[in-house]
N, C-alpha and C. Protein backbone atom coordinates (compact mmCIF):
# COMPACT_ATOMS: atom_id res chain seq x y z
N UNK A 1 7.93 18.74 46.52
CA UNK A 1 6.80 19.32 45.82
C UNK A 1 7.36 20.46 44.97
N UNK A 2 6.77 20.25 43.87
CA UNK A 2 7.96 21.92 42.72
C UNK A 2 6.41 21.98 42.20
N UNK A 3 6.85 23.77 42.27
CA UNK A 3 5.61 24.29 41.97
C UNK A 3 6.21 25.10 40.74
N UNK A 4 5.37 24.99 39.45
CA UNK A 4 5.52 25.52 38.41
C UNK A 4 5.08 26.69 38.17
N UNK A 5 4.24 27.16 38.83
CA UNK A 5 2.88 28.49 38.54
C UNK A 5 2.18 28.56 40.03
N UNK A 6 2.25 29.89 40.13
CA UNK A 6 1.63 30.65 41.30
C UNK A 6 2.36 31.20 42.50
N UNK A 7 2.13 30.94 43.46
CA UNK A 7 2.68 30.97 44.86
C UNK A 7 1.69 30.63 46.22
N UNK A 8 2.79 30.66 47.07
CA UNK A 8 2.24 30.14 48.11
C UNK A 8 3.03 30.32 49.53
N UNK A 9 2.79 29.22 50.73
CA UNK A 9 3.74 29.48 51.64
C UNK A 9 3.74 28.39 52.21
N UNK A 10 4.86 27.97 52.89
CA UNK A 10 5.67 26.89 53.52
C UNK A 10 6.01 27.35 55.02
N UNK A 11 5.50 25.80 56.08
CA UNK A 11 6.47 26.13 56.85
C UNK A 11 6.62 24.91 57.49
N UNK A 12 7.80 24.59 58.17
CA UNK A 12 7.60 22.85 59.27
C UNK A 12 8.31 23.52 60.51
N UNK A 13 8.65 22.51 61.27
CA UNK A 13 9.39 22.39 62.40
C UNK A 13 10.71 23.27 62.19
N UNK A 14 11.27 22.81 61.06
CA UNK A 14 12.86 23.58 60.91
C UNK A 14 12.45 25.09 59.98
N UNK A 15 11.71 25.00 58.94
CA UNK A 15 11.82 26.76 58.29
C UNK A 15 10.86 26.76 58.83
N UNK A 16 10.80 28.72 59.38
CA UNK A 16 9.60 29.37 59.60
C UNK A 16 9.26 29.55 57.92
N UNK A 17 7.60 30.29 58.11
CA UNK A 17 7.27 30.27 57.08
C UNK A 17 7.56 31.16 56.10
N UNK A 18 7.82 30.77 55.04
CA UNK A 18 8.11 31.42 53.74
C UNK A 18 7.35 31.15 52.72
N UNK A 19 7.67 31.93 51.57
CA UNK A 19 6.87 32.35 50.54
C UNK A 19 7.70 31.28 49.42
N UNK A 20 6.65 30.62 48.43
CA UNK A 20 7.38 29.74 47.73
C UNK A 20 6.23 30.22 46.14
N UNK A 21 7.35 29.71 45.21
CA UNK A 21 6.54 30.41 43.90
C UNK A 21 6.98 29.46 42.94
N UNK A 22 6.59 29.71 41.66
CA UNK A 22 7.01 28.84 40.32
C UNK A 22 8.80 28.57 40.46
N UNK A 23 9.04 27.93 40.13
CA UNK A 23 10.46 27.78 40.07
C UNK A 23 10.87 26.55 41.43
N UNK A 24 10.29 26.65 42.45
CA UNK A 24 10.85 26.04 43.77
C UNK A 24 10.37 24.71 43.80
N UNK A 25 11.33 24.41 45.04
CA UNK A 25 11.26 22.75 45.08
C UNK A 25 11.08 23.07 46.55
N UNK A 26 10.24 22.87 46.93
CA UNK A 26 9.87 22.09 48.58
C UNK A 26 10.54 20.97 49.36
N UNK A 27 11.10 20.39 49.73
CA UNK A 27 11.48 19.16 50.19
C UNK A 27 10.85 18.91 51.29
N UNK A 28 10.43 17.62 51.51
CA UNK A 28 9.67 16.99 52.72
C UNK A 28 10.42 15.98 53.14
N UNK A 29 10.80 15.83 54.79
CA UNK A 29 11.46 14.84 55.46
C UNK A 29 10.30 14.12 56.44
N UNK A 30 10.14 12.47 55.74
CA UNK A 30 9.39 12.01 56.95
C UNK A 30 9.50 11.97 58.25
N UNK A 31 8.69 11.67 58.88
CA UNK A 31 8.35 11.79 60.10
C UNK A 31 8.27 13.69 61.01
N UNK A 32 8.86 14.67 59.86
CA UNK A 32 8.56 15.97 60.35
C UNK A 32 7.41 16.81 59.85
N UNK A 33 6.72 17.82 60.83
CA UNK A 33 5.62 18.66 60.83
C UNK A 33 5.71 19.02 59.46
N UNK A 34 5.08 19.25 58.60
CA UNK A 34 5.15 20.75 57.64
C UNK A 34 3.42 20.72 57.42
N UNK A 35 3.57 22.25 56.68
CA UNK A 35 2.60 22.67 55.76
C UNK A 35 2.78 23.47 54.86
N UNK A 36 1.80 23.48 53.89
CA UNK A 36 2.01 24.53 52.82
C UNK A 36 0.77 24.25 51.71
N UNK A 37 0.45 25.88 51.20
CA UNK A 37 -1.13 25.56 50.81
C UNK A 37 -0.37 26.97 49.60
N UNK A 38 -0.91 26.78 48.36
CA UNK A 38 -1.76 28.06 48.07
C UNK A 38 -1.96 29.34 48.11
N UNK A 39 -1.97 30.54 47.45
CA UNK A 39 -2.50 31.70 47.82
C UNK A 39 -3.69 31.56 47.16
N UNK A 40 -5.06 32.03 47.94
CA UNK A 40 -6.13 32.11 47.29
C UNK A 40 -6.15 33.08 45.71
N UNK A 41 -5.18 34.13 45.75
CA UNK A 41 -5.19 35.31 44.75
C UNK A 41 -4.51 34.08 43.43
N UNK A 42 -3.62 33.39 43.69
CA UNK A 42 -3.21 33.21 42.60
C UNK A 42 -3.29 31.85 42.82
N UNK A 43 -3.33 31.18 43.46
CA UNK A 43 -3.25 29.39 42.80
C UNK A 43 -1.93 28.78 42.84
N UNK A 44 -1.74 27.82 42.50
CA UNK A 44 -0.77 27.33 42.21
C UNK A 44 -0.71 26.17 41.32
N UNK A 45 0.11 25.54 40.59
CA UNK A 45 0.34 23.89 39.84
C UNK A 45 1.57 23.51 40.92
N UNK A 46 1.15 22.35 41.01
CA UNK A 46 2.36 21.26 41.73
C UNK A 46 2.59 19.87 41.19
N UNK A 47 3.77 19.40 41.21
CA UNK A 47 3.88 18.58 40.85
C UNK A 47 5.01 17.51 42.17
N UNK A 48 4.46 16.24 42.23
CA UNK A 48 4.51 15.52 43.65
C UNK A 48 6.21 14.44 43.09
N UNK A 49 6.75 14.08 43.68
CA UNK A 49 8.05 13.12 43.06
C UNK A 49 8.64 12.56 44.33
N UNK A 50 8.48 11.29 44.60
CA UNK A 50 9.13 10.55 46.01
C UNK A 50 10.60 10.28 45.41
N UNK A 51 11.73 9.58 47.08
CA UNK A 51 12.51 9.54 46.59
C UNK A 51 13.02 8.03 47.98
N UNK A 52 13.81 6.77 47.95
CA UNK A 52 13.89 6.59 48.90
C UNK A 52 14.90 5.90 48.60
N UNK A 53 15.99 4.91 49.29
CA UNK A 53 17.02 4.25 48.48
C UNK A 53 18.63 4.78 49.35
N UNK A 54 19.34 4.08 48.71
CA UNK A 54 20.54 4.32 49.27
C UNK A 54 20.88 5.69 48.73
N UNK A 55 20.84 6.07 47.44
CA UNK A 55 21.12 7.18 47.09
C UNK A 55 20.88 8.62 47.63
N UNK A 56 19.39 8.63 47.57
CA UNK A 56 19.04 9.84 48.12
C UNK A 56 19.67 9.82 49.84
N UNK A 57 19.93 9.17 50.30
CA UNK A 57 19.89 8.96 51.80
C UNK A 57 21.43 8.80 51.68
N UNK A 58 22.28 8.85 50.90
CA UNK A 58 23.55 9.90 50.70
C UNK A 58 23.40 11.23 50.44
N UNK A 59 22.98 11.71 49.73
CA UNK A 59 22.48 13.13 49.79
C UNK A 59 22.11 13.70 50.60
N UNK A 60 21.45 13.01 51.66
CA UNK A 60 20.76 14.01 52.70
C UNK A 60 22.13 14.02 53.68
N UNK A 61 22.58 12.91 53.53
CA UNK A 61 23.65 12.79 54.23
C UNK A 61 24.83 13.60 54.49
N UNK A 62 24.94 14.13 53.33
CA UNK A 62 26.30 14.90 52.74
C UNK A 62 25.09 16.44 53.03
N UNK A 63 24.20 16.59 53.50
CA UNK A 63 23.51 17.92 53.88
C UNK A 63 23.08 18.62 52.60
N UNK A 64 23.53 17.91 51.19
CA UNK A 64 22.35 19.21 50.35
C UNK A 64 21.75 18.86 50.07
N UNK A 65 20.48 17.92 50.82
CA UNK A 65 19.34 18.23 50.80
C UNK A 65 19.38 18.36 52.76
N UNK A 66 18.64 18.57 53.51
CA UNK A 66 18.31 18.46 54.94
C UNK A 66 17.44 19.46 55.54
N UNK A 67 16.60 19.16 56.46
CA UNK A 67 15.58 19.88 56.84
C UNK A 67 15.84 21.31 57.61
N UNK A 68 17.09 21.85 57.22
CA UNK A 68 17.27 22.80 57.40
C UNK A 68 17.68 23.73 56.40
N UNK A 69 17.22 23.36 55.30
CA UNK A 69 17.14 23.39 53.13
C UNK A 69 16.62 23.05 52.89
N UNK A 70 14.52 23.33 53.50
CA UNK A 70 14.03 22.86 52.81
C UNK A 70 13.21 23.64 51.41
N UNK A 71 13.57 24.90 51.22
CA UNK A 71 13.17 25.34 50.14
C UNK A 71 14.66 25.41 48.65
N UNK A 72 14.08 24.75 47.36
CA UNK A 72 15.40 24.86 46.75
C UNK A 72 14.78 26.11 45.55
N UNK A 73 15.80 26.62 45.14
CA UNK A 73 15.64 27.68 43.60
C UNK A 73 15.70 26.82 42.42
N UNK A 74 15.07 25.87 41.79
CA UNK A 74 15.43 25.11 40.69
C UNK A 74 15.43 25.71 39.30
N UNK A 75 14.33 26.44 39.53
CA UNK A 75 13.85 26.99 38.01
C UNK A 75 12.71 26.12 37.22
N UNK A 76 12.31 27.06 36.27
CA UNK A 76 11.30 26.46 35.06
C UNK A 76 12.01 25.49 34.19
């Protein structure tokens, strides 16, 4: 989930919760807990992007992506 505008907060099983804003990428691993909503003060835009395949599932593999990274700094 990459949020372009606002902020909000994140948390699952592996990160406690943190603060996530324009610029970030969320990552979600099936079958684990998360949440993440919104600040009422400011809102947010999101934008949603799946991923499944041999590829990505090298990546997680090699650990940069893994549910213990799940917030990334991408930028605008």
């Amino acid at each position: 989930v990459y949020i372009t505008k606002g902020r909000g907060l994140f948390s699952s099983d592996s990160t406690p919760e943190r603060q996530v804003c324009k610029g970030r990428l969320m990552v979600l691993f099936p079958g684990q807990w998360h949440t993440y909503y919104p600040l009422r003060q400011t809102g947010w835009t999101e934008y949603y992007i799946g991923f499944e395949g041999p590829t990505i599932d090298a990546i997680v593999g090699d650990a940069f992506l893994s549910p213990e990274r799940q917030i990334l700094e991408v930028g605008i």
